[in-house]
PDB file of N, CA and C in Angstrom:
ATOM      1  N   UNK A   1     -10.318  12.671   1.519  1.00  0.00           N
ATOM      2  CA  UNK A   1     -10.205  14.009   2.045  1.00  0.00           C
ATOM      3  C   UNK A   1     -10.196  15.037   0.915  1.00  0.00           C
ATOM      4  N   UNK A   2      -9.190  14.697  -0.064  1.00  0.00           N
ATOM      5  CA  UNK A   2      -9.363  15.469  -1.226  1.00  0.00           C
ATOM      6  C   UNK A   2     -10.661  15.659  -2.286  1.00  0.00           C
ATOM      7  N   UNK A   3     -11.159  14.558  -2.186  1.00  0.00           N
ATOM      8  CA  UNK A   3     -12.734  15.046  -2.654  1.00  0.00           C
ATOM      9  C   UNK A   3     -13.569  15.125  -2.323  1.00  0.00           C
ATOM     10  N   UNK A   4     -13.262  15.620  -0.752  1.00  0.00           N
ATOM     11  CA  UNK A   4     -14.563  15.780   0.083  1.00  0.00           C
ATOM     12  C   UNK A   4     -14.256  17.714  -0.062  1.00  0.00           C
ATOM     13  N   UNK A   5     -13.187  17.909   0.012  1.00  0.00           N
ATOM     14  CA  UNK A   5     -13.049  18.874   0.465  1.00  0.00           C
ATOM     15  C   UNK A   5     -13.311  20.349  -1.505  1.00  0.00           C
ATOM     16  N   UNK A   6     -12.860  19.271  -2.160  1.00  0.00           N
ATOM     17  CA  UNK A   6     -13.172  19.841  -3.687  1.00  0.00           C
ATOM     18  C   UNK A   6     -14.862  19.951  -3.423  1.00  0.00           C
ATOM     19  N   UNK A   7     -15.518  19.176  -3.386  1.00  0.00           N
ATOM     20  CA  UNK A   7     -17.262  18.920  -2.927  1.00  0.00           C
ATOM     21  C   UNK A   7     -17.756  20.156  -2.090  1.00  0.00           C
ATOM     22  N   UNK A   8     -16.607  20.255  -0.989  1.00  0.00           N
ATOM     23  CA  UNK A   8     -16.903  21.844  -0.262  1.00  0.00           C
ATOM     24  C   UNK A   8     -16.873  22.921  -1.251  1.00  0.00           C
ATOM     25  N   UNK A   9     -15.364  22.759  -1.770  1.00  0.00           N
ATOM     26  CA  UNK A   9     -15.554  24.291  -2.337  1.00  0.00           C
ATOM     27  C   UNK A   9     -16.145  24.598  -3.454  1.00  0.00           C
ATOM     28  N   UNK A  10     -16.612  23.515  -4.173  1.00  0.00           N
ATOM     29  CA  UNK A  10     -17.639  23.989  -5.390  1.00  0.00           C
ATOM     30  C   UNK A  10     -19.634  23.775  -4.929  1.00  0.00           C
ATOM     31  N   UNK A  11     -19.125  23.371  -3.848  1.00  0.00           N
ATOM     32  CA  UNK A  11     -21.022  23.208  -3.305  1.00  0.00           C
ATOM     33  C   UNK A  11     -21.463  24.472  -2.076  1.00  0.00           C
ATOM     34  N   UNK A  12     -20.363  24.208  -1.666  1.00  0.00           N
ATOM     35  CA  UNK A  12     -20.439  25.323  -0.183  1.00  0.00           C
ATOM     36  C   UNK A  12     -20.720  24.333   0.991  1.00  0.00           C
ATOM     37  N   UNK A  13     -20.659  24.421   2.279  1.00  0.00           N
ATOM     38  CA  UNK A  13     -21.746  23.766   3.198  1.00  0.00           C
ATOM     39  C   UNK A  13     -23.321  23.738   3.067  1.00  0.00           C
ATOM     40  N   UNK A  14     -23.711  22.850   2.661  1.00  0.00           N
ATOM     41  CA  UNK A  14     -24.786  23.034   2.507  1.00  0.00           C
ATOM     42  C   UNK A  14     -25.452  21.224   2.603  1.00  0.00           C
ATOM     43  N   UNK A  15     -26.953  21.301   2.904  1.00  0.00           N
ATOM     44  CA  UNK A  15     -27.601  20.249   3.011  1.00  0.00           C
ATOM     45  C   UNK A  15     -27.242  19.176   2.462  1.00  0.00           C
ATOM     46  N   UNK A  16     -26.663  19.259   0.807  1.00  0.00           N
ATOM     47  CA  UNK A  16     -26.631  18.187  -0.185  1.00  0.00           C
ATOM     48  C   UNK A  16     -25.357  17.371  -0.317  1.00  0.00           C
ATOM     49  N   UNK A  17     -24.193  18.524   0.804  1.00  0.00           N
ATOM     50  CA  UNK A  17     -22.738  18.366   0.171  1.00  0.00           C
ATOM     51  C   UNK A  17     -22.495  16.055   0.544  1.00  0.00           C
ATOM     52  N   UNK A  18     -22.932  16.058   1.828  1.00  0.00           N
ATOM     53  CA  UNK A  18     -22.411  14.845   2.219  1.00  0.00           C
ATOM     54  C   UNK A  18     -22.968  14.003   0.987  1.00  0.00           C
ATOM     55  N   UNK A  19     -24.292  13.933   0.589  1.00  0.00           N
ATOM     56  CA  UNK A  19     -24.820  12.682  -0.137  1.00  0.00           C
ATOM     57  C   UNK A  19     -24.394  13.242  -1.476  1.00  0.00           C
ATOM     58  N   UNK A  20     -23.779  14.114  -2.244  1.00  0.00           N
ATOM     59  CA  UNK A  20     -23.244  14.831  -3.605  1.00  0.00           C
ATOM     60  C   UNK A  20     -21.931  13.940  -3.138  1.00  0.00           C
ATOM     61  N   UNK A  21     -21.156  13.939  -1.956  1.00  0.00           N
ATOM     62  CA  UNK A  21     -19.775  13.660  -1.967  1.00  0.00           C
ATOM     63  C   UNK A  21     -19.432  12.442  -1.798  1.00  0.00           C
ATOM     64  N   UNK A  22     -20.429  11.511  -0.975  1.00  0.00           N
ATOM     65  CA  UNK A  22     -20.581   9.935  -0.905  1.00  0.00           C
ATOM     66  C   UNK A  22     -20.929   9.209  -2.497  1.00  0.00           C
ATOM     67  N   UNK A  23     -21.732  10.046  -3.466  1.00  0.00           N
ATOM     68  CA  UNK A  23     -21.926   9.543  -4.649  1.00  0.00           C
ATOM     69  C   UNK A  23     -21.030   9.569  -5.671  1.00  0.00           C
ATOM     70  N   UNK A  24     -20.511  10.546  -5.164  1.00  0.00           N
ATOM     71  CA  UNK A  24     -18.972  11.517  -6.151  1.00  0.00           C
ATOM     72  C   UNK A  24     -18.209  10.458  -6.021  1.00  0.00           C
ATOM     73  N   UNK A  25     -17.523   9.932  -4.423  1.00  0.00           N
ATOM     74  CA  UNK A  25     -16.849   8.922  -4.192  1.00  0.00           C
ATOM     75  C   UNK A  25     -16.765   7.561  -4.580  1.00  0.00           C
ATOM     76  N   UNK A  26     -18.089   7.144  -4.680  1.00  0.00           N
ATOM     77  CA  UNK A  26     -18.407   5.722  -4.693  1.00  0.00           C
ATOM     78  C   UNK A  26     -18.049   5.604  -5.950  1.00  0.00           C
ATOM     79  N   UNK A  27     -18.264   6.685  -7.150  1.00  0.00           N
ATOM     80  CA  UNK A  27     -18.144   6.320  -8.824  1.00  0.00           C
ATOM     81  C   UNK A  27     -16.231   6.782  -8.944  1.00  0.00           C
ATOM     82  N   UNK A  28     -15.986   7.643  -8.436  1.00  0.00           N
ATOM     83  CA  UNK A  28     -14.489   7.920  -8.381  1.00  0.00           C
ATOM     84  C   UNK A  28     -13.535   6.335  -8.118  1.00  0.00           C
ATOM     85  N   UNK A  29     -14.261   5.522  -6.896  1.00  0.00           N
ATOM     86  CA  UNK A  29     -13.445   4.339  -6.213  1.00  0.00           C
ATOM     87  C   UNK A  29     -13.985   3.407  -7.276  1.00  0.00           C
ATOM     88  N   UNK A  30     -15.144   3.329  -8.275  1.00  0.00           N
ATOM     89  CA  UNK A  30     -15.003   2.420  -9.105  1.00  0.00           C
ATOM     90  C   UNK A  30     -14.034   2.657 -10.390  1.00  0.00           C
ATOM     91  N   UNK A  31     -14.099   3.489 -10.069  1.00  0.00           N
ATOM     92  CA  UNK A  31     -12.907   4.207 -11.757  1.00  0.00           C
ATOM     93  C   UNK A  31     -11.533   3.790 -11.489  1.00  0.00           C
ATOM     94  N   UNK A  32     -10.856   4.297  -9.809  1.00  0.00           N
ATOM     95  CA  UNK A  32     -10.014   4.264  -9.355  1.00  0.00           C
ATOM     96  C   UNK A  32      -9.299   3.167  -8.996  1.00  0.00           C
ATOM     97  N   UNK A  33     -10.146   2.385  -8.351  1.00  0.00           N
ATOM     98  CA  UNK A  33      -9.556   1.029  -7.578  1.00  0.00           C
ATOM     99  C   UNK A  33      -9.013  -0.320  -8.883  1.00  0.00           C
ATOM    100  N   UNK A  34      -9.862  -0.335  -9.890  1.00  0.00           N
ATOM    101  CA  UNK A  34      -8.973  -0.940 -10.822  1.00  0.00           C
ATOM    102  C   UNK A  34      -8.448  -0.910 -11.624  1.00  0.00           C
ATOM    103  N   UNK A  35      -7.700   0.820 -11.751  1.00  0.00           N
ATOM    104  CA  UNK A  35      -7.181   1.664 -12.508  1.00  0.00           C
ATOM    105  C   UNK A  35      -5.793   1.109 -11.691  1.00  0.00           C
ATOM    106  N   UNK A  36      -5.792   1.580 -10.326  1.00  0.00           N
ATOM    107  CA  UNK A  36      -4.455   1.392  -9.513  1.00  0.00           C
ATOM    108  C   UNK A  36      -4.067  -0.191  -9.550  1.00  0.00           C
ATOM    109  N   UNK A  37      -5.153  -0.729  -9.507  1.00  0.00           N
ATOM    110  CA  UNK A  37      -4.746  -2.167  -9.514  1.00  0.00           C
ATOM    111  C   UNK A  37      -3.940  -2.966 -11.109  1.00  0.00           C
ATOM    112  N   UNK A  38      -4.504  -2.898 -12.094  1.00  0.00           N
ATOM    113  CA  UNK A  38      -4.290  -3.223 -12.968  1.00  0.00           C
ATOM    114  C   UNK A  38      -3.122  -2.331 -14.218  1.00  0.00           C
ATOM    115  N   UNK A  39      -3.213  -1.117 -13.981  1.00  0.00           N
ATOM    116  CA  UNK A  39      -2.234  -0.182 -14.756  1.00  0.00           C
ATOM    117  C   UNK A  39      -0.855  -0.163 -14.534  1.00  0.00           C
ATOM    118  N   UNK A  40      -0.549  -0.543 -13.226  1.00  0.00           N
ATOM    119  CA  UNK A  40       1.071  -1.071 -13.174  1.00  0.00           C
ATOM    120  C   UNK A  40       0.957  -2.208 -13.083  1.00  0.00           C
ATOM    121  N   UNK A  41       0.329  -3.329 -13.544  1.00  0.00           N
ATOM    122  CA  UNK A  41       0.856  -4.817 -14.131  1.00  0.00           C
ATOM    123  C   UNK A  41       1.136  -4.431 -15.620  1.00  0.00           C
ATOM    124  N   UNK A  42       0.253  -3.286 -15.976  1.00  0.00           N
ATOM    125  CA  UNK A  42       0.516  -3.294 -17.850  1.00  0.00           C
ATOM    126  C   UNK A  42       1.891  -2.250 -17.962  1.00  0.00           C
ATOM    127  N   UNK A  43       2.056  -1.395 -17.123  1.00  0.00           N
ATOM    128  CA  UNK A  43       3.192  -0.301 -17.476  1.00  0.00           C
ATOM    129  C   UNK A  43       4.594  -1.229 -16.668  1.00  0.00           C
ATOM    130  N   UNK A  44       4.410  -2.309 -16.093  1.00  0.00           N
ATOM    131  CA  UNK A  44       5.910  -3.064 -15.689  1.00  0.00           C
ATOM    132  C   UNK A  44       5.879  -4.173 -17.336  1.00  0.00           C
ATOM    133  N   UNK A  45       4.748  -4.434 -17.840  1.00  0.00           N
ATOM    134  CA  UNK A  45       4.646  -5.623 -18.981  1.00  0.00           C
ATOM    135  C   UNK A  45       5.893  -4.070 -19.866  1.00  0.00           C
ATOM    136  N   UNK A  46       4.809  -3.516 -20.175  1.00  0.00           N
ATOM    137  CA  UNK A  46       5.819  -2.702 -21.426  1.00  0.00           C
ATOM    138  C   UNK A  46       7.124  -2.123 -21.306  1.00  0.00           C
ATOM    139  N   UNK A  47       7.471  -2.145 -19.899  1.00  0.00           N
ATOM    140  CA  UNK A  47       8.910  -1.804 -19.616  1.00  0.00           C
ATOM    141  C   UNK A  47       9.920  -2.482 -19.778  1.00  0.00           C
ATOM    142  N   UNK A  48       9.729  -3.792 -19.232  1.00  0.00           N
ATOM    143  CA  UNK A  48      10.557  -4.822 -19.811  1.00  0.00           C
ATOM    144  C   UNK A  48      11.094  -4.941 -21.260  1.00  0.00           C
ATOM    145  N   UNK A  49       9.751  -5.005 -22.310  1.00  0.00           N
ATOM    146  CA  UNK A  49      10.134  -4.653 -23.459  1.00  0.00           C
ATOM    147  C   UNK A  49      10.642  -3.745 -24.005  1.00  0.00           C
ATOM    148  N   UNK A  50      10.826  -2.637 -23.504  1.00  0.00           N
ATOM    149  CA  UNK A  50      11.501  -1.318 -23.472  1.00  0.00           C
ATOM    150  C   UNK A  50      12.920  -1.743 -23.238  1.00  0.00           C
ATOM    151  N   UNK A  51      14.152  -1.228 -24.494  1.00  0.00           N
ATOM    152  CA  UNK A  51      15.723  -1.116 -23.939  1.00  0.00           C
ATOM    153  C   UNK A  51      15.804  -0.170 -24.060  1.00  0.00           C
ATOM    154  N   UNK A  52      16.992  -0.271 -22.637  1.00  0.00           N
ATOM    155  CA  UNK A  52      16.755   1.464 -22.666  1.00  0.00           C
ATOM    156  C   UNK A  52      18.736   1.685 -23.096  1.00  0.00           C
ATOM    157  N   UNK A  53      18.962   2.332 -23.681  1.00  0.00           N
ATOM    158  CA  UNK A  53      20.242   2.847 -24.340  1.00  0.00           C
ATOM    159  C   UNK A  53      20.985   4.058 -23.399  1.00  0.00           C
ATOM    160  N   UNK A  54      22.147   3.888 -22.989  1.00  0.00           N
ATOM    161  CA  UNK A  54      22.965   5.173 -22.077  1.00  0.00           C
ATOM    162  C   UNK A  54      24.009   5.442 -23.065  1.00  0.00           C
ATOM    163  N   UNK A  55      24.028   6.668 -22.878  1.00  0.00           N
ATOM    164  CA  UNK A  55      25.348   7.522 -23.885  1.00  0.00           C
ATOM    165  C   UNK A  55      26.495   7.778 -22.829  1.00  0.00           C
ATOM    166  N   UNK A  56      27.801   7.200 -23.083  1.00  0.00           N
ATOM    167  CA  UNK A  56      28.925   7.551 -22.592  1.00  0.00           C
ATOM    168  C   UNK A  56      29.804   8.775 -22.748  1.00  0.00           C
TER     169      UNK A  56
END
């Protein structure tokens, strides 16, 4: 929804917006989908190793 609707407001309605916004998408969900997948297995790895110190 959110980058259909960014696609509106920098294209306008117009002839091109759907196939500009299906292409926009398809390269966004390859960037995306194993960004989400894989980036919190590595940011829980480095946390662990992380101590974390509290001040009394």
């Amino acid at each position: 929804m959110i980058s259909f609707f960014m696609m509106f407001i920098n294209l306008g309605f117009s002839s091109i917006l759907l196939g500009k916004w299906l292409s926009a998408w398809a390269i966004a969900f390859v960037i995306a989908f194993p960004t989400a997948y894989f980036l919190p297995k590595g940011i829980r790895k480095l946390m662990r190793n992380i101590t974390f110190v509290e001040n009394n």
